[in-house]
Protein backbone atom coordinates (compact mmCIF):
# COMPACT_ATOMS: atom_id res chain seq x y z
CA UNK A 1 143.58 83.36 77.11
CA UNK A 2 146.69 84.34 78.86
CA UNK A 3 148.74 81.41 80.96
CA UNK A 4 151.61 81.78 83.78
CA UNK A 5 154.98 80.62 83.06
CA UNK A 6 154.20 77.87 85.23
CA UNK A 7 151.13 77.05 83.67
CA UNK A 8 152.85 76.72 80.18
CA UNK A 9 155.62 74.93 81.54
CA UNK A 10 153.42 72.08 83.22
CA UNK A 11 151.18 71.80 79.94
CA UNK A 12 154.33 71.39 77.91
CA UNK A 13 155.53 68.86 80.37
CA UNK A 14 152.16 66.85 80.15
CA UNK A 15 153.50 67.01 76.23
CA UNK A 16 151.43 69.16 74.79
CA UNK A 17 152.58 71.09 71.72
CA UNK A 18 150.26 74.44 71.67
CA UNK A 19 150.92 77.44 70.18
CA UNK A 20 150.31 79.87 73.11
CA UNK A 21 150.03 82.95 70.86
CA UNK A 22 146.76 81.26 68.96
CA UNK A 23 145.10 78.75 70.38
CA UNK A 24 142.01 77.66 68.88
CA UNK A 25 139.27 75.96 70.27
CA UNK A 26 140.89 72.08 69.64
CA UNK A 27 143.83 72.96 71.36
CA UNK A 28 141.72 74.32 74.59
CA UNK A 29 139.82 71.10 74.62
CA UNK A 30 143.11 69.44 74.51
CA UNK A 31 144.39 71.09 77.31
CA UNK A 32 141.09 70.51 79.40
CA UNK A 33 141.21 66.90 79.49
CA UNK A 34 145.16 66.71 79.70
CA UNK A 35 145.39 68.66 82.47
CA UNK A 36 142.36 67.11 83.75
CA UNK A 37 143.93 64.03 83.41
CA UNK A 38 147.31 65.12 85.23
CA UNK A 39 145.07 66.51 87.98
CA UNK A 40 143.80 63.33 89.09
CA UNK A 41 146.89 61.13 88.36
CA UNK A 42 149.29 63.46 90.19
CA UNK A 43 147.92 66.64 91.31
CA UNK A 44 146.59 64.90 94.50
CA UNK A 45 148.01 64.25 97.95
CA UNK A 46 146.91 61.18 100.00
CA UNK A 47 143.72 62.78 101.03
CA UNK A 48 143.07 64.10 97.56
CA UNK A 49 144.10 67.77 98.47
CA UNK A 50 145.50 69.78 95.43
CA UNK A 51 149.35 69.03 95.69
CA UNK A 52 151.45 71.87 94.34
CA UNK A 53 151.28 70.45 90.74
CA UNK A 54 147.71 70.12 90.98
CA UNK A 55 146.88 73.78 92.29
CA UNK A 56 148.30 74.89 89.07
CA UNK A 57 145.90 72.24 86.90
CA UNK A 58 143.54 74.05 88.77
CA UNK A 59 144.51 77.08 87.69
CA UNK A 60 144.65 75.83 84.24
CA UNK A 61 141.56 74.22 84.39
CA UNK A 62 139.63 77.61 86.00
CA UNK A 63 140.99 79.35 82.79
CA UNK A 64 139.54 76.92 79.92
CA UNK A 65 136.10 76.73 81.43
């Protein structure tokens, strides 16, 4: 599974410590319900549109399925 720059960089910022190079199937999970998490808590505009932020949890999120 191969992320963006900008998709590592917003996992890491959620503070997740993953080893890009090897992820195994715990740290997937992991990074399914984090960024799930970060999708709903800020990756949504007033009219819960993907913000910027959240566009890129999709992204993340369209990867790990």
């Amino acid at each position: 599974m191969v992320f963006t720059e900008k998709q590592k960089e917003l996992i890491k910022d959620i503070g997740l410590k993953v080893d890009f190079d090897n992820l195994s199937d715990d740290d997937i999970c992991d990074i399914m319900l984090a960024v799930g998490d970060e999708l709903t808590l800020r990756g949504l505009d007033k009219n819960y549109e993907p913000n910027e932020r959240g566009k890129i949890c999709e992204e993340i999120l369209w990867k790990t399925e």
